[in-house]
Protein backbone atom coordinates (compact mmCIF):
# COMPACT_ATOMS: atom_id res chain seq x y z
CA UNK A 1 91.05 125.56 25.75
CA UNK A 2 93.30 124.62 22.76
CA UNK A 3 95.03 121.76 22.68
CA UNK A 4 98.57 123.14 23.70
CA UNK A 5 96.60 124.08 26.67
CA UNK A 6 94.83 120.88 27.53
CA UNK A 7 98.89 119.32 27.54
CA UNK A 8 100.08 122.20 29.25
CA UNK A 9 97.32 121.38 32.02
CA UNK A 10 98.06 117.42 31.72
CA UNK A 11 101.36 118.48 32.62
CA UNK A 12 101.53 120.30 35.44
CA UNK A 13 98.79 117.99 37.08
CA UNK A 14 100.77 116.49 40.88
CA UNK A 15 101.41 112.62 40.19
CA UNK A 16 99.69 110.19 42.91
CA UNK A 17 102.48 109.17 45.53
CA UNK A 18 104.11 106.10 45.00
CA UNK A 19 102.69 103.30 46.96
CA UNK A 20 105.40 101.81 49.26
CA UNK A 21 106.61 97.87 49.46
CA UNK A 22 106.96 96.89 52.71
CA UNK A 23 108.73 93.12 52.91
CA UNK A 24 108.40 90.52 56.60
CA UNK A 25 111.16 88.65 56.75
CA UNK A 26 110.10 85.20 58.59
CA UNK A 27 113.47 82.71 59.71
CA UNK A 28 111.50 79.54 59.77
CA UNK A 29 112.33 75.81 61.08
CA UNK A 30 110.25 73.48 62.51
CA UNK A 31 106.89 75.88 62.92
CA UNK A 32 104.09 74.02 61.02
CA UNK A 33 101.81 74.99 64.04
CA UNK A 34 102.96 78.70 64.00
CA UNK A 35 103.08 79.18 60.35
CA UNK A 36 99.46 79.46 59.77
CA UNK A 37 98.74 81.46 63.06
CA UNK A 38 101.84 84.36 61.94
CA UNK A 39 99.90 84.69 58.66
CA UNK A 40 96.86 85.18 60.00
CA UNK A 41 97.62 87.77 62.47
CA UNK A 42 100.02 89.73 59.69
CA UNK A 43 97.71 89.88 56.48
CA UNK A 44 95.32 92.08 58.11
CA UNK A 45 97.71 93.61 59.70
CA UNK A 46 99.80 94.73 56.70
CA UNK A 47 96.75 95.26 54.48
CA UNK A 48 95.59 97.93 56.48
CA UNK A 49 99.15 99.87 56.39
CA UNK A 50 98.26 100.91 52.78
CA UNK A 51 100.98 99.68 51.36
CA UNK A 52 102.23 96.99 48.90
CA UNK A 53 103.63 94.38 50.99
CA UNK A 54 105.52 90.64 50.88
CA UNK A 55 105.77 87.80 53.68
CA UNK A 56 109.13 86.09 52.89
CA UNK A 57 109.70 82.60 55.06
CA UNK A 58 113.39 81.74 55.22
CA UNK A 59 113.21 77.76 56.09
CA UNK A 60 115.90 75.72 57.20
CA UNK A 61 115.08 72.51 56.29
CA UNK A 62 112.17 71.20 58.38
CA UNK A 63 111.62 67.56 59.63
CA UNK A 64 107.80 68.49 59.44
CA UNK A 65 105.72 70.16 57.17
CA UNK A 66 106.57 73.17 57.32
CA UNK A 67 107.30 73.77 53.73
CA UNK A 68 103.89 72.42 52.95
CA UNK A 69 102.13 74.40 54.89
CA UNK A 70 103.68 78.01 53.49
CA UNK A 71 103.28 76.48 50.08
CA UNK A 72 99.58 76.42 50.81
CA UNK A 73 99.54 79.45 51.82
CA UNK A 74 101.08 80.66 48.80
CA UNK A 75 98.33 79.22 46.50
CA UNK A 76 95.49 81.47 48.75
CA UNK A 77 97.97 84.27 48.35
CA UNK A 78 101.04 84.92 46.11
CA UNK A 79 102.78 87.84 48.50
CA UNK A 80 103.63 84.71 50.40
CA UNK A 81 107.27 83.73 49.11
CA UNK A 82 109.71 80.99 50.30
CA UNK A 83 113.05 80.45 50.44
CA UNK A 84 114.58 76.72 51.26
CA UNK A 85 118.25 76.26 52.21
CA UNK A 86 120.13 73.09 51.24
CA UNK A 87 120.18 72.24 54.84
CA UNK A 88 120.04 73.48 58.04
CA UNK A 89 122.50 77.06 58.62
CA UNK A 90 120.71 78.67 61.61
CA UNK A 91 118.57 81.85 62.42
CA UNK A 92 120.91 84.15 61.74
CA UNK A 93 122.10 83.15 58.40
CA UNK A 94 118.36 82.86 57.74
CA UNK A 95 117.50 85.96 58.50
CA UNK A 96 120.14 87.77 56.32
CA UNK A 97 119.50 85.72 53.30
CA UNK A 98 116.13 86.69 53.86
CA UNK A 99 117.63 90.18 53.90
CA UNK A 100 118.85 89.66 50.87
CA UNK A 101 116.33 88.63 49.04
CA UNK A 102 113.28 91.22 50.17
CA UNK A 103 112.64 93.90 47.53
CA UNK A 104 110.54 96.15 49.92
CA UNK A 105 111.10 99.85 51.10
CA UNK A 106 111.44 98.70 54.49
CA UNK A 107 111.79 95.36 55.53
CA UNK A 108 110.31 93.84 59.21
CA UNK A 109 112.17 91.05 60.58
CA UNK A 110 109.90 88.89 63.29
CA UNK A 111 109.68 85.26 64.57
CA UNK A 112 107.59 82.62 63.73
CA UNK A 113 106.63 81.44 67.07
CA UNK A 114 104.14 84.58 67.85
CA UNK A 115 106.15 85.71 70.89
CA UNK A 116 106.28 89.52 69.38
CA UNK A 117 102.82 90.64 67.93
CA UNK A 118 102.76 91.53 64.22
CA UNK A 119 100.11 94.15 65.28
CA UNK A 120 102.95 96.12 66.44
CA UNK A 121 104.26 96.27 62.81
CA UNK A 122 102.17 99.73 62.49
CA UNK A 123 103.71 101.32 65.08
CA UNK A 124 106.92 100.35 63.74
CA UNK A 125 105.81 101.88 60.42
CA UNK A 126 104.84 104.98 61.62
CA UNK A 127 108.09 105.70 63.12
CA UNK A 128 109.42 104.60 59.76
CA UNK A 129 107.67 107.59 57.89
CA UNK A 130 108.65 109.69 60.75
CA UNK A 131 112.01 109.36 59.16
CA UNK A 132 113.45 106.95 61.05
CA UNK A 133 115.80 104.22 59.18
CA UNK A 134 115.66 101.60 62.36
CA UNK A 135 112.56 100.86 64.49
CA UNK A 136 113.70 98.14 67.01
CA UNK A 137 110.72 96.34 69.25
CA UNK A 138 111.52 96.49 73.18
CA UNK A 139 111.20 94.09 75.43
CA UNK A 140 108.82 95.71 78.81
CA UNK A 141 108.15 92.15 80.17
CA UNK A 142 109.52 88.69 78.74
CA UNK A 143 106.49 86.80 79.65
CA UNK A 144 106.86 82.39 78.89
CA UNK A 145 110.73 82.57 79.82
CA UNK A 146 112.10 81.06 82.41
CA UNK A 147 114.38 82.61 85.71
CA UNK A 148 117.41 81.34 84.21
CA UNK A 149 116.91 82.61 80.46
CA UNK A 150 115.90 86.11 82.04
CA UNK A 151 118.51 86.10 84.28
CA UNK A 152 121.31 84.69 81.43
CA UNK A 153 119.81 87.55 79.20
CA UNK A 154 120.29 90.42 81.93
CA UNK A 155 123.74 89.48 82.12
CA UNK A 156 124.46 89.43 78.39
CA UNK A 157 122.55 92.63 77.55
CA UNK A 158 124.45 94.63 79.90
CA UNK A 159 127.73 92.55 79.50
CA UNK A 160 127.43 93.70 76.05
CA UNK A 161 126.45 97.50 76.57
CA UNK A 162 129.85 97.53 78.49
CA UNK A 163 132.26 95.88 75.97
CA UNK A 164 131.05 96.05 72.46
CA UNK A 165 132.23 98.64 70.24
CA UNK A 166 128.69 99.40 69.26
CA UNK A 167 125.55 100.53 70.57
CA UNK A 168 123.11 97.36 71.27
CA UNK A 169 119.86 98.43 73.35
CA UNK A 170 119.15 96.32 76.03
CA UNK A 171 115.80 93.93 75.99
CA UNK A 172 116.20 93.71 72.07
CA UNK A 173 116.20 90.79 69.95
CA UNK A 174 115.68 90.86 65.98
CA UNK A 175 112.18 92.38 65.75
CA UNK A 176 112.94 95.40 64.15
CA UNK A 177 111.89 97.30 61.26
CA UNK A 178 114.59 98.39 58.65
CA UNK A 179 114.67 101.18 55.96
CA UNK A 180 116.17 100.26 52.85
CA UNK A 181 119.68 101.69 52.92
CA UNK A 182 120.01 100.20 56.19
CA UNK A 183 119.55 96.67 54.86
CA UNK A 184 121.81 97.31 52.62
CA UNK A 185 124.04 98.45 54.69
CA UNK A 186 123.58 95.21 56.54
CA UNK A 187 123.17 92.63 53.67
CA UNK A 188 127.16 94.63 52.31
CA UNK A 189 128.66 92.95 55.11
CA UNK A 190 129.98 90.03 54.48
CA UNK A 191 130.65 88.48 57.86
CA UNK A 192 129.89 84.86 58.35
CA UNK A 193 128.69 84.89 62.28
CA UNK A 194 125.57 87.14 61.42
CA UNK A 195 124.99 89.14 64.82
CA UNK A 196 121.90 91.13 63.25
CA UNK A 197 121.97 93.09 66.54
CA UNK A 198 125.84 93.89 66.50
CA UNK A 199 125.35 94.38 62.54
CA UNK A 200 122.37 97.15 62.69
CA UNK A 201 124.26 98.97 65.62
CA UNK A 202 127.72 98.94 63.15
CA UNK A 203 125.85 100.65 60.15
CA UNK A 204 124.38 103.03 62.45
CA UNK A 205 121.36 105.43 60.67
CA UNK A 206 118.50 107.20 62.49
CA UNK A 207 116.99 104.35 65.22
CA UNK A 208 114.94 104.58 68.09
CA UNK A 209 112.34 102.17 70.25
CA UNK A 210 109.12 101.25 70.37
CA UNK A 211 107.65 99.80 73.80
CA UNK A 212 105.74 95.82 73.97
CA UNK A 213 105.26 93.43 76.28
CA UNK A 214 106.68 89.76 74.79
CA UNK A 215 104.26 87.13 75.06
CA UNK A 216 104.07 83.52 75.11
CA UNK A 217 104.90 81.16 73.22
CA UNK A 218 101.84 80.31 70.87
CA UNK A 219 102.19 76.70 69.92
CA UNK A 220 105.08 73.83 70.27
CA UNK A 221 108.62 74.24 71.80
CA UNK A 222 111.34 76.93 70.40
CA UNK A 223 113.60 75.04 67.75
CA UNK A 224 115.52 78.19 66.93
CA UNK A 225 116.45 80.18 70.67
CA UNK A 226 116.54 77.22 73.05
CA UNK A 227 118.71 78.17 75.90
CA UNK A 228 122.47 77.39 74.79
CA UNK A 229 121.13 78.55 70.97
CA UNK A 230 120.65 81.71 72.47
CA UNK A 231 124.24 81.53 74.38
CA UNK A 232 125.84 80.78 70.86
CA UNK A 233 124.40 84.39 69.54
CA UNK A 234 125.35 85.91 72.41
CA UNK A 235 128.91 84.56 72.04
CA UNK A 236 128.76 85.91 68.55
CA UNK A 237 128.26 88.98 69.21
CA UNK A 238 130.76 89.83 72.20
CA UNK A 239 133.29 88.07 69.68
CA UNK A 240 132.16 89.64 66.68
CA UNK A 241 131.97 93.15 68.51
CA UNK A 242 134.10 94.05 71.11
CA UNK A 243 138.51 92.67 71.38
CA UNK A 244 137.82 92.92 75.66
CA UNK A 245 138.05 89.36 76.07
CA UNK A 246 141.64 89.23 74.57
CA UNK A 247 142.44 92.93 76.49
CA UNK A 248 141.31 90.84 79.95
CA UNK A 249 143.69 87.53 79.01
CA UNK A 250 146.19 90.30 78.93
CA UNK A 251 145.45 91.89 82.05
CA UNK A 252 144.82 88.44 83.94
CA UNK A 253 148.41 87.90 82.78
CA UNK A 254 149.70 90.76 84.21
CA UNK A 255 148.09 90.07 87.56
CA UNK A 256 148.79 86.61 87.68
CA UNK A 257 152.61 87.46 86.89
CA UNK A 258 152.80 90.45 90.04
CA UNK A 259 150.97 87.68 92.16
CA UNK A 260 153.79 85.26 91.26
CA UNK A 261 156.53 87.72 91.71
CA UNK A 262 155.00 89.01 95.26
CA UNK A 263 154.78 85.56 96.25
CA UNK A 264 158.53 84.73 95.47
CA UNK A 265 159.65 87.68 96.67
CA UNK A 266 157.74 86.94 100.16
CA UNK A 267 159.22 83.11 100.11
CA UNK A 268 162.55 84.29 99.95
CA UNK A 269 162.48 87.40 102.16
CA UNK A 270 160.68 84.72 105.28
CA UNK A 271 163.69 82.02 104.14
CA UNK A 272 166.37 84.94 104.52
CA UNK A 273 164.48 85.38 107.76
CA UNK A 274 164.38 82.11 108.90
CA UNK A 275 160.50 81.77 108.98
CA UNK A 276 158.85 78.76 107.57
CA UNK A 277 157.00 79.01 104.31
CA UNK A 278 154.52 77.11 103.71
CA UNK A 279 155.19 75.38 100.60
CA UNK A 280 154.48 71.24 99.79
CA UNK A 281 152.60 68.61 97.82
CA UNK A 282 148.93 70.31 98.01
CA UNK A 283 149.63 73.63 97.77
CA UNK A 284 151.85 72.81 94.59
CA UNK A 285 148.88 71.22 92.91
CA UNK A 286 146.42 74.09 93.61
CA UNK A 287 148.64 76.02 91.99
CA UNK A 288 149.32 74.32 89.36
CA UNK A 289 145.84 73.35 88.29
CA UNK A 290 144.82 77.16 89.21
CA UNK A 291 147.14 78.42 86.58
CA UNK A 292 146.96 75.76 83.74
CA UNK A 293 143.16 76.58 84.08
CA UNK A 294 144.08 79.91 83.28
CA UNK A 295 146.09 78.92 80.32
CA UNK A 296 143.13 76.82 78.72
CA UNK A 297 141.09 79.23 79.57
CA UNK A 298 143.15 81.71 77.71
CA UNK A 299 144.10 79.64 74.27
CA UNK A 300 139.98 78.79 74.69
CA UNK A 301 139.51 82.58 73.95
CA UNK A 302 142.27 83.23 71.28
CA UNK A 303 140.61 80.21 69.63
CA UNK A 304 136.98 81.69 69.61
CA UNK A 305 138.97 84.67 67.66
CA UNK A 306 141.27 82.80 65.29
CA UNK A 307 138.00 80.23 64.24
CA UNK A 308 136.36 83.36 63.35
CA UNK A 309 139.01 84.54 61.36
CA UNK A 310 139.60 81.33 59.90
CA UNK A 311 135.92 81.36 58.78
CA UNK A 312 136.32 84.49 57.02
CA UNK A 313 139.59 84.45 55.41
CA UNK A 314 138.25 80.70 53.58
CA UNK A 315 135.15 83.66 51.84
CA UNK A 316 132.85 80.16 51.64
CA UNK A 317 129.06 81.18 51.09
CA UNK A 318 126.88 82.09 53.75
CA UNK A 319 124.08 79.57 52.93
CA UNK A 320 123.17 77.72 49.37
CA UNK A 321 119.40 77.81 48.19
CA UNK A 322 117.73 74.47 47.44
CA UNK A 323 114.25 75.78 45.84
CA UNK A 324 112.85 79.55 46.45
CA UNK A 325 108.91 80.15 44.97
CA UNK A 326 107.93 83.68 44.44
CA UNK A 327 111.04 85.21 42.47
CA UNK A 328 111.59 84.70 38.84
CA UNK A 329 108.48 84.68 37.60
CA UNK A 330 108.29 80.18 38.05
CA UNK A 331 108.48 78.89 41.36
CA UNK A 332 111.61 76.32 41.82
């Protein structure tokens, strides 16, 4: 063969696929038990999806050592990366600077506390090169909660189904696995009450499900979802995601205004009639305190809205960084 030939040959020869990155997105505060234990259980795990992959802890400032712990960590293993806010902004802000930051093909977002089994990652990945741009985990059973919490959590899931303007599966929380225009698409928004639920189901893409049982808590007490935590996400996302709660002030209005006019109308029609009416000191103050409930109530509502707005018409950062280790080629 000549050596036109031997290029020709060179050239024509398939390149090997390009390995895929595949990033874990970890919202972290107050885990030093659980950080250890995640890491464990997801090395392995990700090593034998063969593909390049990152574990990215988003830590609100912990009060134990936390930060310590993931730092040594990252000495064993440099795919271990960190990111430390100037103080504390919550789990959802966490978890969509963490967003922001991962460089991978897909990203996985999961909890520190062991409750949703990184095993299930591979699953999640195979429906991923199925084609798929969001694979959300599903709740079968929600073992370690309590009646209330699973109760409270009915309630929200399918208040939410019926008044949001977008789709949000039942039994989901943020354990998901997302392609890379979908987080993106997410990371574009620049909404200050993060509802990653609310926020996946807005972009929209190619989802379905995969199946799992939730388990128990591994070590120490939930800093992150405690009961009215989870209440205050909730409330974020009916807010951020559906304008029924300002339709129903209207409606109550409307009611309340008939009920009024039906029950002057029926005053004076039994005083024309010379029946007595009912009417003195107690019934007066029901109604009274029935209907400036109502009111508060109602300006309790509009306020929910107009703080939102307030928060995003001011454009303030999300969340400032204090130190981050893995980017940049120097740890800081």
């Amino acid at each position: 063969m000549t050596a036109s030939g031997a290029e020709v040959g060179r050239a024509i020869t398939p390149a090997a696929p390009e390995r895929k990155m595949l990033s874990v997105v970890i919202p972290t505060y107050n885990e030093e038990d659980n950080v250890p234990g995640i890491y464990a259980r997801l090395a392995p795990t990700l090593d034998g999806l063969d593909c390049d992959w990152e574990i990215i802890f988003s830590v609100d400032p912990s009060t134990d050592r936390t930060e310590q712990v993931i730092l040594e960590l990252r000495e064993r293993d440099p795919r271990v990366r960190m990111l430390r806010f100037s103080r504390r902004f919550g789990q959802p802000t966490a978890t969509i600077a963490g967003l922001e930051v991962a460089s991978g093909d897909a990203v996985v977002v999961i909890d520190c506390d062991l409750q949703d089994p990184p095993e299930l990652i591979g699953e999640l990945v195979e429906k991923w090169r199925d084609g798929y741009d969001i694979v959300y985990a599903q709740r079968r059973t929600r073992a370690g909660e309590t009646l209330v919490k699973r109760i409270v959590a009915a309630v929200g899931y399918r208040l939410l189904r019926r008044i949001a303007n977008v789709d949000i599966p039942p039994n989901t929380g943020d354990f998901r696995l997302m392609s890379r225009r979908a987080v993106d698409a997410v990371v574009s928004l620049p909404e200050q009450h993060g509802f990653l639920r609310g926020l996946v189901g807005y972009v929209g893409f190619r989802q379905t499900s995969v199946l799992y049982d939730r388990q128990v808590r591994v070590e120490g007490r939930s800093k992150y979802n405690r009961f009215t935590g989870s209440v205050l996400i909730g409330l974020n996302g009916v807010i951020g995601f559906s304008r029924y709660p300002l339709e129903l002030i209207s409606m109550i209005g409307i009611a309340l205004a008939s009920l009024a006019f039906l029950l002057g109308t029926t005053y004076f029609s039994c005083k024309l009639a010379g029946v007595h009416f009912p009417v003195g000191n107690p019934t007066i103050v029901i109604l009274i305190c029935f209907f400036g409930g109502i009111q508060l109530l109602s300006l309790g509502i509009i306020g929910e809205y107009v703080g939102r707005i307030y928060d995003e018409v001011r454009h303030r950062p999300r969340y400032f960084v204090e130190s981050r280790y893995g980017w940049d080629d120097a740890d800081r």
